[in-house]
PDB file of N, CA and C in Angstrom:
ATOM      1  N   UNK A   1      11.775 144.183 152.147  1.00  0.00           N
ATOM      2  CA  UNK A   1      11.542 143.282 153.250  1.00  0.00           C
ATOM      3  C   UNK A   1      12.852 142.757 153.764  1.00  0.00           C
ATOM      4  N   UNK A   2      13.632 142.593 153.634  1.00  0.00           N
ATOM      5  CA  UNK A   2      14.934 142.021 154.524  1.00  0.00           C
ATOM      6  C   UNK A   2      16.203 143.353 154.275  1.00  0.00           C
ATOM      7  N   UNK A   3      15.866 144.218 153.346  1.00  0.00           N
ATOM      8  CA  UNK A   3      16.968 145.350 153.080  1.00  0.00           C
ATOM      9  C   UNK A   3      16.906 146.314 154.672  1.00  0.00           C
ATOM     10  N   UNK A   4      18.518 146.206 154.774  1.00  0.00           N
ATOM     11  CA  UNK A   4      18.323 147.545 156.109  1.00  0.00           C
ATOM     12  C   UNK A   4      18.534 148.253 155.749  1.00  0.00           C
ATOM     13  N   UNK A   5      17.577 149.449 156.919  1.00  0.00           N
ATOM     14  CA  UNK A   5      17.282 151.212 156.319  1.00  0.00           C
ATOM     15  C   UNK A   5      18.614 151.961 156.257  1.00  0.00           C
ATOM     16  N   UNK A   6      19.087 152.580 155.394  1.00  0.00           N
ATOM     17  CA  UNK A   6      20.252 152.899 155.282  1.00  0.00           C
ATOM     18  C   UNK A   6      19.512 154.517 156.120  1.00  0.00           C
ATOM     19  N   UNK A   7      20.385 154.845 157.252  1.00  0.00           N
ATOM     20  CA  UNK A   7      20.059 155.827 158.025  1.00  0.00           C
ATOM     21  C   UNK A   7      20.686 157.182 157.972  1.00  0.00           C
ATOM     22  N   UNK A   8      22.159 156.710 156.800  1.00  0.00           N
ATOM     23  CA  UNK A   8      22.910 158.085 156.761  1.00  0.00           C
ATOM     24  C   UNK A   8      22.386 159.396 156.315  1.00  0.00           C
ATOM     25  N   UNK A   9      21.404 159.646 155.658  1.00  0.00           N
ATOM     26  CA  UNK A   9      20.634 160.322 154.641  1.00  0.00           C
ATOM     27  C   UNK A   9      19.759 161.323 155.806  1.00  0.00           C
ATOM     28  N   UNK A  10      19.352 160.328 156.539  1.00  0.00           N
ATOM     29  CA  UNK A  10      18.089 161.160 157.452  1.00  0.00           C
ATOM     30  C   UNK A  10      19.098 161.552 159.014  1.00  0.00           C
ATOM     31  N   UNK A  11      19.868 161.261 159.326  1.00  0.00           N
ATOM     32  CA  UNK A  11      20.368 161.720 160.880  1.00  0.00           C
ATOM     33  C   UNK A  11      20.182 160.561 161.958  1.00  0.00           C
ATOM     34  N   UNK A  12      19.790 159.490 161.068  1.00  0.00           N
ATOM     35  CA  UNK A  12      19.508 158.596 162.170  1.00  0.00           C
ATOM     36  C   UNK A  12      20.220 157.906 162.780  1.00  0.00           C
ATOM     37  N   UNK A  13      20.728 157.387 164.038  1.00  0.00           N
ATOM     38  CA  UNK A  13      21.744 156.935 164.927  1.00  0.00           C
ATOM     39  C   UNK A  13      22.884 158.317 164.862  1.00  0.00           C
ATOM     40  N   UNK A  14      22.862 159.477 164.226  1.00  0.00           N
ATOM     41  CA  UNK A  14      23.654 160.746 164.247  1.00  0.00           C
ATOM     42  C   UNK A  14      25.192 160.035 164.863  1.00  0.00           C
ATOM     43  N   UNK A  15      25.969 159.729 164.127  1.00  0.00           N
ATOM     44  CA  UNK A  15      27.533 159.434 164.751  1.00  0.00           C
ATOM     45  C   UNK A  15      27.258 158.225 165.267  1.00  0.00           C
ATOM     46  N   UNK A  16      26.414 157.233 165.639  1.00  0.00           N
ATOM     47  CA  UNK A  16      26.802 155.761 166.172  1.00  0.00           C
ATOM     48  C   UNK A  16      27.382 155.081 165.092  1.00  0.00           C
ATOM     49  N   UNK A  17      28.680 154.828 165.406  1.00  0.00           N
ATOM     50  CA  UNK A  17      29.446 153.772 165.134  1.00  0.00           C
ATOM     51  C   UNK A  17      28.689 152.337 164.951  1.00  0.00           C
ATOM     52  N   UNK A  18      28.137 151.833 166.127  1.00  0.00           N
ATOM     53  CA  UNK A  18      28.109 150.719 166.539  1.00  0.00           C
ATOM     54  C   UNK A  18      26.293 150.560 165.582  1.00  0.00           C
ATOM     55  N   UNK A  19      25.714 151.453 165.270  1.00  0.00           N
ATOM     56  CA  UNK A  19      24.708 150.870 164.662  1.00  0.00           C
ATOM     57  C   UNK A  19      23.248 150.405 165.455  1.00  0.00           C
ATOM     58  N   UNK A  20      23.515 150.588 166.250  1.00  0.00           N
ATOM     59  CA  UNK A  20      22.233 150.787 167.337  1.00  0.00           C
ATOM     60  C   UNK A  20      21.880 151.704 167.890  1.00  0.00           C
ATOM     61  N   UNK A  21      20.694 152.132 168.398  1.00  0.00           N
ATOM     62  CA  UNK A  21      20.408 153.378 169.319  1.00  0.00           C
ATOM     63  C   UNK A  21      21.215 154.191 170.117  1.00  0.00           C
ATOM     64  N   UNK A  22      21.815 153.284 170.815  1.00  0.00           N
ATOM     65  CA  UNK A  22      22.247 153.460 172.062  1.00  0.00           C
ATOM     66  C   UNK A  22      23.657 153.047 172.258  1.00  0.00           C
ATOM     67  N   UNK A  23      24.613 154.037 171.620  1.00  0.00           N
ATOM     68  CA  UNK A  23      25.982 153.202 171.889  1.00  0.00           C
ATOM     69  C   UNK A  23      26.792 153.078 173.097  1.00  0.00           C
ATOM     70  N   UNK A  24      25.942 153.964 174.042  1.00  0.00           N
ATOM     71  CA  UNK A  24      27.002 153.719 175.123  1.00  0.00           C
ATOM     72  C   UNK A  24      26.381 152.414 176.188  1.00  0.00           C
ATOM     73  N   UNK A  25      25.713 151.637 175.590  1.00  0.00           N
ATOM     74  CA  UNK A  25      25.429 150.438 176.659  1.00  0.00           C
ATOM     75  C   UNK A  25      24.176 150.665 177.677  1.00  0.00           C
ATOM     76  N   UNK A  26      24.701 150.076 178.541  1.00  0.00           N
ATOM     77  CA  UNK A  26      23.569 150.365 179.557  1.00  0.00           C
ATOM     78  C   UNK A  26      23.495 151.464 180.474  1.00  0.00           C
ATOM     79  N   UNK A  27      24.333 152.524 179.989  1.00  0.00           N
ATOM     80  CA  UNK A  27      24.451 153.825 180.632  1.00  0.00           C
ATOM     81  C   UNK A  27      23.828 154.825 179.818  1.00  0.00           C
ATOM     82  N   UNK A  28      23.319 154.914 178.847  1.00  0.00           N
ATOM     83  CA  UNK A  28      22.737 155.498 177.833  1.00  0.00           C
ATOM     84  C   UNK A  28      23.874 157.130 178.103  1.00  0.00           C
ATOM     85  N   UNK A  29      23.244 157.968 177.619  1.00  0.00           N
ATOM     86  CA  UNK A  29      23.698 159.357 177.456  1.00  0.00           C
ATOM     87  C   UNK A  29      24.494 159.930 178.681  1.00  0.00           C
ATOM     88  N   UNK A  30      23.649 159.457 179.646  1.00  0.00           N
ATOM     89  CA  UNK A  30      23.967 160.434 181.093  1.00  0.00           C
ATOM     90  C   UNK A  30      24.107 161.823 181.098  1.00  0.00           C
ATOM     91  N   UNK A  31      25.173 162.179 181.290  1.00  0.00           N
ATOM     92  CA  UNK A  31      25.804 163.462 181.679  1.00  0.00           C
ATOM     93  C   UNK A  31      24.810 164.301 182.523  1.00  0.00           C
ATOM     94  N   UNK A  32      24.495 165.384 181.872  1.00  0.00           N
ATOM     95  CA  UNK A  32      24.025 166.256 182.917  1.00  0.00           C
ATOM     96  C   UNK A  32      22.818 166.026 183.815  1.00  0.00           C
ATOM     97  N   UNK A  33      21.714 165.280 183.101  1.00  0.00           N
ATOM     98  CA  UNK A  33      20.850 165.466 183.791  1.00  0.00           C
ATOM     99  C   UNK A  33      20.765 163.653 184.603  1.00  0.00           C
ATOM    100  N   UNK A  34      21.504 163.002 184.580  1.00  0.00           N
ATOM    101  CA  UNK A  34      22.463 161.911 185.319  1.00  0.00           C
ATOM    102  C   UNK A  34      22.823 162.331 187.149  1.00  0.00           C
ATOM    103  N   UNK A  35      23.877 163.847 186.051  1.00  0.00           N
ATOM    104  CA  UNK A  35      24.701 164.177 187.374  1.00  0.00           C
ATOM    105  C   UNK A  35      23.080 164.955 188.794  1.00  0.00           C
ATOM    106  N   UNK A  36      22.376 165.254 187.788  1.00  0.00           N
ATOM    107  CA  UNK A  36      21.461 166.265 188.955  1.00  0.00           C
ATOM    108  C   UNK A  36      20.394 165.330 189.646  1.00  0.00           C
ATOM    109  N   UNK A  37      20.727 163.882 188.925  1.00  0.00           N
ATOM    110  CA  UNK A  37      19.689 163.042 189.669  1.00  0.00           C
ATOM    111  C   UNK A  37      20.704 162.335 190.599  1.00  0.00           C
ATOM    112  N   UNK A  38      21.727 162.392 190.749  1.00  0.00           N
ATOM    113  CA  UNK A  38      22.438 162.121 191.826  1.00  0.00           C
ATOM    114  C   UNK A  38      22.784 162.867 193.048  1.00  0.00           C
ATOM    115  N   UNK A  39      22.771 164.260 192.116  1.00  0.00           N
ATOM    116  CA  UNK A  39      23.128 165.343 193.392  1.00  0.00           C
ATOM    117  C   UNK A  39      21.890 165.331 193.657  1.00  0.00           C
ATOM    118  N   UNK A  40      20.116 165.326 193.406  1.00  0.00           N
ATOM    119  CA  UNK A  40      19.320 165.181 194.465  1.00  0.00           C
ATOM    120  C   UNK A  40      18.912 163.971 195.192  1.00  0.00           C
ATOM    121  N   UNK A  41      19.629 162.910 194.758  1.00  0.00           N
ATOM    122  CA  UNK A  41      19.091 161.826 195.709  1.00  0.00           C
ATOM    123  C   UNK A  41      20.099 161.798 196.636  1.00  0.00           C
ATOM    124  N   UNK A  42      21.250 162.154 196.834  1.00  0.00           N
ATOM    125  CA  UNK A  42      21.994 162.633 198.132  1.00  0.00           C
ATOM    126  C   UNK A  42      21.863 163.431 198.845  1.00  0.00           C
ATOM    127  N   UNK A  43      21.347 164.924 197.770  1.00  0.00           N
ATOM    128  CA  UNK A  43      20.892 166.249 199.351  1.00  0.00           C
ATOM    129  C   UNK A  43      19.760 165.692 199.556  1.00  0.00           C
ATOM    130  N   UNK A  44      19.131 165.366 199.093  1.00  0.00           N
ATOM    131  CA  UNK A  44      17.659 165.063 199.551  1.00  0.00           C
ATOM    132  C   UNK A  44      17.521 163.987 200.469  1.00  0.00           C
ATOM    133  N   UNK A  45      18.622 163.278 200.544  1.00  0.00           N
ATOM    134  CA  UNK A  45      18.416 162.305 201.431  1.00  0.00           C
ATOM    135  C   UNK A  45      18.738 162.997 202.615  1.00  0.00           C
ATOM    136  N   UNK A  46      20.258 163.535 202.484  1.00  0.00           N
ATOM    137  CA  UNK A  46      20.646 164.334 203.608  1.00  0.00           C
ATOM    138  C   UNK A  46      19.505 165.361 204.073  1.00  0.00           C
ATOM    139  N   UNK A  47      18.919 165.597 203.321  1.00  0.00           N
ATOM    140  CA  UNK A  47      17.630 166.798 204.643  1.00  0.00           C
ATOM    141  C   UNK A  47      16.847 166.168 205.097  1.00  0.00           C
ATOM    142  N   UNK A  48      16.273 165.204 204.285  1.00  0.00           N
ATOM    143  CA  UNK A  48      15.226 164.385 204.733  1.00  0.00           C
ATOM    144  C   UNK A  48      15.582 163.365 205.818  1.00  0.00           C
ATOM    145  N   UNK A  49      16.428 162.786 205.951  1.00  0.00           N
ATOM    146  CA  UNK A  49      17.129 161.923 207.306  1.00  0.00           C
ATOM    147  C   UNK A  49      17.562 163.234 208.555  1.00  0.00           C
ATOM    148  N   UNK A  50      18.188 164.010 207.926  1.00  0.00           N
ATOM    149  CA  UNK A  50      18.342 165.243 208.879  1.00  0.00           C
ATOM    150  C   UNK A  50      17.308 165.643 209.817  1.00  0.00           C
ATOM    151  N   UNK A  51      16.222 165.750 208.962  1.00  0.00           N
ATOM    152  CA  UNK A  51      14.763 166.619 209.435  1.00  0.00           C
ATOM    153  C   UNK A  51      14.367 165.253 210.640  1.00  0.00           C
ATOM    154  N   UNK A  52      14.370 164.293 210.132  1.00  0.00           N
ATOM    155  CA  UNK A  52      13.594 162.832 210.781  1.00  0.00           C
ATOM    156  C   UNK A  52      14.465 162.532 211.851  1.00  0.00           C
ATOM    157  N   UNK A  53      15.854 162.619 212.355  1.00  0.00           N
ATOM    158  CA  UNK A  53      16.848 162.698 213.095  1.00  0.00           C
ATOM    159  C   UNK A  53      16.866 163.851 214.003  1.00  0.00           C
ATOM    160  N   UNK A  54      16.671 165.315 213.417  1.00  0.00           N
ATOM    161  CA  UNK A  54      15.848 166.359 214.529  1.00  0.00           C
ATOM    162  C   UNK A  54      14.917 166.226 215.049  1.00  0.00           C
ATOM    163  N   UNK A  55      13.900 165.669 214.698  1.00  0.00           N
ATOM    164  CA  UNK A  55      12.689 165.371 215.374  1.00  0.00           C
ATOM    165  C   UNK A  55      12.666 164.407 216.291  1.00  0.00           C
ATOM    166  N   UNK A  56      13.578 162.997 216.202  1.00  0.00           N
ATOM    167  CA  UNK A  56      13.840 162.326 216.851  1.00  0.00           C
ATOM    168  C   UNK A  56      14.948 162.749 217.851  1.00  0.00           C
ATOM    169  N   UNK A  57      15.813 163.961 218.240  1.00  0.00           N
ATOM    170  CA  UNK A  57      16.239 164.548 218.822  1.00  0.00           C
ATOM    171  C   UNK A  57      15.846 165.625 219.860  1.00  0.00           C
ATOM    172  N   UNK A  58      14.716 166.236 219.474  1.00  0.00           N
ATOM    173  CA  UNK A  58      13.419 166.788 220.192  1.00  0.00           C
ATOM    174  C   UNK A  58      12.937 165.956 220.306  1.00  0.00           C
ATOM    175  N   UNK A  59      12.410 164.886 220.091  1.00  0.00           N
ATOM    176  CA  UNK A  59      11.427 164.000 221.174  1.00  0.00           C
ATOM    177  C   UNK A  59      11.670 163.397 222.080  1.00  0.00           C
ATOM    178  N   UNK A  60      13.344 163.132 221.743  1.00  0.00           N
ATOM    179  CA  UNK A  60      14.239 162.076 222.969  1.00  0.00           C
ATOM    180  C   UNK A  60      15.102 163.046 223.658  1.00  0.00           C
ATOM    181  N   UNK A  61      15.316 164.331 223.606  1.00  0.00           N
ATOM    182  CA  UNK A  61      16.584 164.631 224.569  1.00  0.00           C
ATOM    183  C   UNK A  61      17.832 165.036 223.936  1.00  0.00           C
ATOM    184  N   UNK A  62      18.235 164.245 222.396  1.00  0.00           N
ATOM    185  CA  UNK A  62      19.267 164.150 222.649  1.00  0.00           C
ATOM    186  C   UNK A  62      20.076 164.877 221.547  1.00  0.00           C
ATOM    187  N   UNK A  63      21.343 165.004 220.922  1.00  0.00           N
ATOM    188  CA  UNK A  63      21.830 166.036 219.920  1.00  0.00           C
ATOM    189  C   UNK A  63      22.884 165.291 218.831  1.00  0.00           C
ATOM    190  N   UNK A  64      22.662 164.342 218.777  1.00  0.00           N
ATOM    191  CA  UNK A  64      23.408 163.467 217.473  1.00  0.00           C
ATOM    192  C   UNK A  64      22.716 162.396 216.747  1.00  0.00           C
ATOM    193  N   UNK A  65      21.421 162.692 216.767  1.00  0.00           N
ATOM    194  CA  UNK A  65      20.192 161.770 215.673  1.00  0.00           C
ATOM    195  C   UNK A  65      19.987 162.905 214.085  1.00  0.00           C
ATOM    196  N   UNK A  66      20.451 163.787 214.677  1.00  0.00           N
ATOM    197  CA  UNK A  66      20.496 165.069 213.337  1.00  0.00           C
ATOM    198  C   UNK A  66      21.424 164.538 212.594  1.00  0.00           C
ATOM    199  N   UNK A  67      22.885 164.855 212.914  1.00  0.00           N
ATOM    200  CA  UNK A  67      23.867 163.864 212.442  1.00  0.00           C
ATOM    201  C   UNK A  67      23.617 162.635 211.760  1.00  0.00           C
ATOM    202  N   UNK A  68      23.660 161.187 212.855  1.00  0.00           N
ATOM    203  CA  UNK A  68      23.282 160.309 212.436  1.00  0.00           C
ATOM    204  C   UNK A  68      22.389 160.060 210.968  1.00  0.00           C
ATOM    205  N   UNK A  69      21.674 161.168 211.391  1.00  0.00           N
ATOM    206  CA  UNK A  69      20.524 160.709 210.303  1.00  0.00           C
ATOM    207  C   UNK A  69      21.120 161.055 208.675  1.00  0.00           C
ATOM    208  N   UNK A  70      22.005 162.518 208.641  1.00  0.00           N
ATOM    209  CA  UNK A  70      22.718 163.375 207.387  1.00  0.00           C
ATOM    210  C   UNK A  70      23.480 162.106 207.013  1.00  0.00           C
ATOM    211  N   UNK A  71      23.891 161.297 207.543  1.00  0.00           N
ATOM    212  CA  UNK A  71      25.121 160.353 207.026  1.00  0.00           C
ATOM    213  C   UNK A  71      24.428 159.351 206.878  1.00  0.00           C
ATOM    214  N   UNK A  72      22.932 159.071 207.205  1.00  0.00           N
ATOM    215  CA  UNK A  72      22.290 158.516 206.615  1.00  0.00           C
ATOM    216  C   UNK A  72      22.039 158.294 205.397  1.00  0.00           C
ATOM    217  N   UNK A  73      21.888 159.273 204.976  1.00  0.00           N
ATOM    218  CA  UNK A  73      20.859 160.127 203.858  1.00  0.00           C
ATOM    219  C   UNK A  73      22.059 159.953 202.992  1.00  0.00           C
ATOM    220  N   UNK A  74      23.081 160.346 203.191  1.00  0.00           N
ATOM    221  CA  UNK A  74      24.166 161.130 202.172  1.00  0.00           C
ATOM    222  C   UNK A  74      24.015 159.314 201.894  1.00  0.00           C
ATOM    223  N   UNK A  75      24.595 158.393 202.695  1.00  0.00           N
ATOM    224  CA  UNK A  75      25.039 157.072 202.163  1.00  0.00           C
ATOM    225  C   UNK A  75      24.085 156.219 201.448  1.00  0.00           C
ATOM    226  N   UNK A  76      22.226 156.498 201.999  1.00  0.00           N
ATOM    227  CA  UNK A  76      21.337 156.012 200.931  1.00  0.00           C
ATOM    228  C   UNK A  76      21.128 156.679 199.778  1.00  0.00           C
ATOM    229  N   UNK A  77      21.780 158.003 199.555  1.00  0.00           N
ATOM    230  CA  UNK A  77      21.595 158.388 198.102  1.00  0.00           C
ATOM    231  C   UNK A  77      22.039 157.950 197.214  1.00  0.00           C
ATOM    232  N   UNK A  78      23.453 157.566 197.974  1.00  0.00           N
ATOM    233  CA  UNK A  78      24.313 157.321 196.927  1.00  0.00           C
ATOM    234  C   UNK A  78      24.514 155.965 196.384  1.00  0.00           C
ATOM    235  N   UNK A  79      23.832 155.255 197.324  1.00  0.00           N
ATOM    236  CA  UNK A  79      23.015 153.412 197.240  1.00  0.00           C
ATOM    237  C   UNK A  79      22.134 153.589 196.087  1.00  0.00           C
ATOM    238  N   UNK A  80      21.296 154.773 196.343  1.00  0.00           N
ATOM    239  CA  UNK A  80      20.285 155.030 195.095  1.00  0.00           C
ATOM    240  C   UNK A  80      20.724 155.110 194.042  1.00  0.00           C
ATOM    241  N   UNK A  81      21.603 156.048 193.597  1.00  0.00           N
ATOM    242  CA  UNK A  81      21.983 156.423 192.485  1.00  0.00           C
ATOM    243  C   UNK A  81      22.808 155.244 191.831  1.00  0.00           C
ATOM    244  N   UNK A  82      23.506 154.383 192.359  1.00  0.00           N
ATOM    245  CA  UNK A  82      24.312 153.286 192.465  1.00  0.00           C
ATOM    246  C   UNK A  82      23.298 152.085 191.789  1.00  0.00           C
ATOM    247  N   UNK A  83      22.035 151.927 192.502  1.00  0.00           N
ATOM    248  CA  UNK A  83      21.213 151.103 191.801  1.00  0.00           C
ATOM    249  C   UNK A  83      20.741 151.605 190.789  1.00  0.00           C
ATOM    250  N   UNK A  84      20.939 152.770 190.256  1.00  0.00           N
ATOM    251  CA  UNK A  84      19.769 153.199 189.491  1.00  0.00           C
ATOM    252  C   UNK A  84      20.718 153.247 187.999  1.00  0.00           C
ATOM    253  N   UNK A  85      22.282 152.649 188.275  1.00  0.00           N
ATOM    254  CA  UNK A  85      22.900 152.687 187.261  1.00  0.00           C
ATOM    255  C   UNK A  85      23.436 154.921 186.766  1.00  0.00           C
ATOM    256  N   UNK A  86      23.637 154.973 187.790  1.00  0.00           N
ATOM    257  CA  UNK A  86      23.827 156.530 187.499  1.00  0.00           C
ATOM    258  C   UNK A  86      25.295 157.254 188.008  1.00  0.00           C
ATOM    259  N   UNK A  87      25.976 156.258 188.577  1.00  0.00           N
ATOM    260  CA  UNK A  87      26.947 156.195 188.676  1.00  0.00           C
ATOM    261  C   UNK A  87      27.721 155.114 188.369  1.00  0.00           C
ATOM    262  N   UNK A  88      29.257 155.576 187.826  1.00  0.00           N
ATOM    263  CA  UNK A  88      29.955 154.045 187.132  1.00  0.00           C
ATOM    264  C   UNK A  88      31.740 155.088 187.623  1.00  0.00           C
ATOM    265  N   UNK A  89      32.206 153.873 187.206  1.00  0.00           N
ATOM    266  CA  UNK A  89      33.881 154.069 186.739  1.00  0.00           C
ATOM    267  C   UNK A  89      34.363 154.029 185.827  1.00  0.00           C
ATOM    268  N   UNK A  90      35.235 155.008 185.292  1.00  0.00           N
ATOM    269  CA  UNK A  90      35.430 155.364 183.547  1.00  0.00           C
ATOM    270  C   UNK A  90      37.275 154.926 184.141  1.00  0.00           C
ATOM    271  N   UNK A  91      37.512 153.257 183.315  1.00  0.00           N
ATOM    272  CA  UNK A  91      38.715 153.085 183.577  1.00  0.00           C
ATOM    273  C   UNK A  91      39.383 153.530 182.282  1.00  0.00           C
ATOM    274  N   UNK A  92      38.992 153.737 181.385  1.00  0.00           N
ATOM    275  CA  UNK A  92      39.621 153.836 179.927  1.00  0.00           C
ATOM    276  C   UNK A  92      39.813 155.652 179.672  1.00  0.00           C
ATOM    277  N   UNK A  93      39.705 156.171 180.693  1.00  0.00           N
ATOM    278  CA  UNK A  93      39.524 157.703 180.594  1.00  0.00           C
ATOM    279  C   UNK A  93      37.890 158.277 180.315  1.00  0.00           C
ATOM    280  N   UNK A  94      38.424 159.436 180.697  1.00  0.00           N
ATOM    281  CA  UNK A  94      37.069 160.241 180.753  1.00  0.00           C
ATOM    282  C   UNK A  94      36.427 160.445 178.890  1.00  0.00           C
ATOM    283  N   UNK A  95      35.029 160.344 179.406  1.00  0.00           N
ATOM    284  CA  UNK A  95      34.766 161.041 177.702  1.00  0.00           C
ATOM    285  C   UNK A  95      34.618 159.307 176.924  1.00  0.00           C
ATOM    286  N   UNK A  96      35.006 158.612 177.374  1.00  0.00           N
ATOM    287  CA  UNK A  96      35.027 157.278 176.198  1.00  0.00           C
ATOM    288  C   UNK A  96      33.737 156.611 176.156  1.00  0.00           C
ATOM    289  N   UNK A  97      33.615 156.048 175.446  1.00  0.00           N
ATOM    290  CA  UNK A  97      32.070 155.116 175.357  1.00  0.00           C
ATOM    291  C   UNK A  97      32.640 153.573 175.509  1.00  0.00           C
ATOM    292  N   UNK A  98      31.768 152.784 176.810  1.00  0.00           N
ATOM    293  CA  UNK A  98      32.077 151.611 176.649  1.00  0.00           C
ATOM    294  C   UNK A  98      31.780 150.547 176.004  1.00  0.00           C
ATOM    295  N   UNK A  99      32.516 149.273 176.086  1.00  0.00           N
ATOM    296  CA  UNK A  99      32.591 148.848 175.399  1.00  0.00           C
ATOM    297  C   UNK A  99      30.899 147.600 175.192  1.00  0.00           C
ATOM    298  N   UNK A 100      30.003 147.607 173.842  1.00  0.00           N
ATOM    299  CA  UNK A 100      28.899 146.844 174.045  1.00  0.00           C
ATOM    300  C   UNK A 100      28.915 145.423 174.002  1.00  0.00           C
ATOM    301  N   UNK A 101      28.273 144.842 174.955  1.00  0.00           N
ATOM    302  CA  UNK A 101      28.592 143.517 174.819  1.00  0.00           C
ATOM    303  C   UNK A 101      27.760 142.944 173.465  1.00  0.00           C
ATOM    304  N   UNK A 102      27.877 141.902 172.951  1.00  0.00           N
ATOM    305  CA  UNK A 102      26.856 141.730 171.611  1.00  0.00           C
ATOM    306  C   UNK A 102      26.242 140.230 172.280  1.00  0.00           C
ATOM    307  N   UNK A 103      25.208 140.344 172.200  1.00  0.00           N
ATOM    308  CA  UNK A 103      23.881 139.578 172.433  1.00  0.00           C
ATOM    309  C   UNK A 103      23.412 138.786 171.327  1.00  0.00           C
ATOM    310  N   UNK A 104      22.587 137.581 171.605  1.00  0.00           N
ATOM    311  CA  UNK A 104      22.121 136.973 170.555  1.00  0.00           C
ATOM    312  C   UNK A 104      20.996 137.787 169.694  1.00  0.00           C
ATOM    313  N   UNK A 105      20.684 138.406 169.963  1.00  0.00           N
ATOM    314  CA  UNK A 105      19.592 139.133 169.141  1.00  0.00           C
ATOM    315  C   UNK A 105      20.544 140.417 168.629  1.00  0.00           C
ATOM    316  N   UNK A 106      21.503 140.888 169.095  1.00  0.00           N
ATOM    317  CA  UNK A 106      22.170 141.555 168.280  1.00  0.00           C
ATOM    318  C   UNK A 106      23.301 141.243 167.222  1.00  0.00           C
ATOM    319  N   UNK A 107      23.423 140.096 166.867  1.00  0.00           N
ATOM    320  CA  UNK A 107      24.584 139.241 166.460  1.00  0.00           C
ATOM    321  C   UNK A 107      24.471 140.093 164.584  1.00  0.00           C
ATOM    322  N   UNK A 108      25.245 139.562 164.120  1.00  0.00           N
ATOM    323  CA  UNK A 108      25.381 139.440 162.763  1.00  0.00           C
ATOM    324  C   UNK A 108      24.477 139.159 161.571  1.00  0.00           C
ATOM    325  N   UNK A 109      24.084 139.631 161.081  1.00  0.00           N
ATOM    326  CA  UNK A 109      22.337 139.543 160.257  1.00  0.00           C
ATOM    327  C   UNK A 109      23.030 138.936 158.989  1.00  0.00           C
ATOM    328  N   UNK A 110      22.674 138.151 158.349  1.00  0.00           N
ATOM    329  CA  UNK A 110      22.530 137.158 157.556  1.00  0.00           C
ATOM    330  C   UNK A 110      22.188 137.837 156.300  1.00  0.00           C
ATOM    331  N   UNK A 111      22.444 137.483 154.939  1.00  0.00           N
ATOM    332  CA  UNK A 111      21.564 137.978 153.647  1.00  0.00           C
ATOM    333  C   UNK A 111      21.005 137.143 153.344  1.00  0.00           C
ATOM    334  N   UNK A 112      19.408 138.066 153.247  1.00  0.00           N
ATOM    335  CA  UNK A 112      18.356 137.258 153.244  1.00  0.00           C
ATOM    336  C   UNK A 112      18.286 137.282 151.315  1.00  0.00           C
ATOM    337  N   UNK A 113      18.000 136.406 150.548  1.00  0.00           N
ATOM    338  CA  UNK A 113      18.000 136.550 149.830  1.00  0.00           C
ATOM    339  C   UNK A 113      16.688 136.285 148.970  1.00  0.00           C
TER     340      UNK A 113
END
């Protein structure tokens, strides 16, 4: 009842240092499948503002709502991905894990005796 699970034995936390799930913070793992949810919420914006900007170009006459709309798209994707925590800045170099802040519920555990 108060002993912690010693995890080395079974693979559990595999290489965390830090002793929690999740050592890289609030960015969890990312990488690849990170990068492909960014590259589709930008093309996808870009066709989809594109398409809605042609149509509004055939209905009005005119030949720069196609445009308009791609630089739309490209700049709400990347709003998206931005909120969605899927993009960051790696000032400490590439490859590093940042640094976790420690929380009251993550603090220092006591022996319970």
């Amino acid at each position: 009842m108060g002993v912690p699970k010693d995890n080395s034995s079974t693979g559990g936390n595999q290489g965390n240092d830090f002793g929690n799930p999740d050592a890289r913070g609030r960015f969890g793992e990312g990488g690849y499948n990170d990068g492909l949810a960014v590259f589709s919420y930008i093309i996808g914006g870009i066709l989809v503002w594109s398409l809605i900007g042609l149509g509004l170009d055939n209905l009005l006459g005119t030949r720069w709502f196609a445009l308009a709309g791609g630089l739309l798209g490209a700049v709400g994707g990347f709003y998206l991905s931005y909120k969605h925590n899927l993009t960051r800045s790696t000032s400490s170099g590439p490859g590093s894990v940042p640094e976790r802040k420690q929380g009251s519920e993550e603090g220092p555990q006591s022996d319970v005796k």
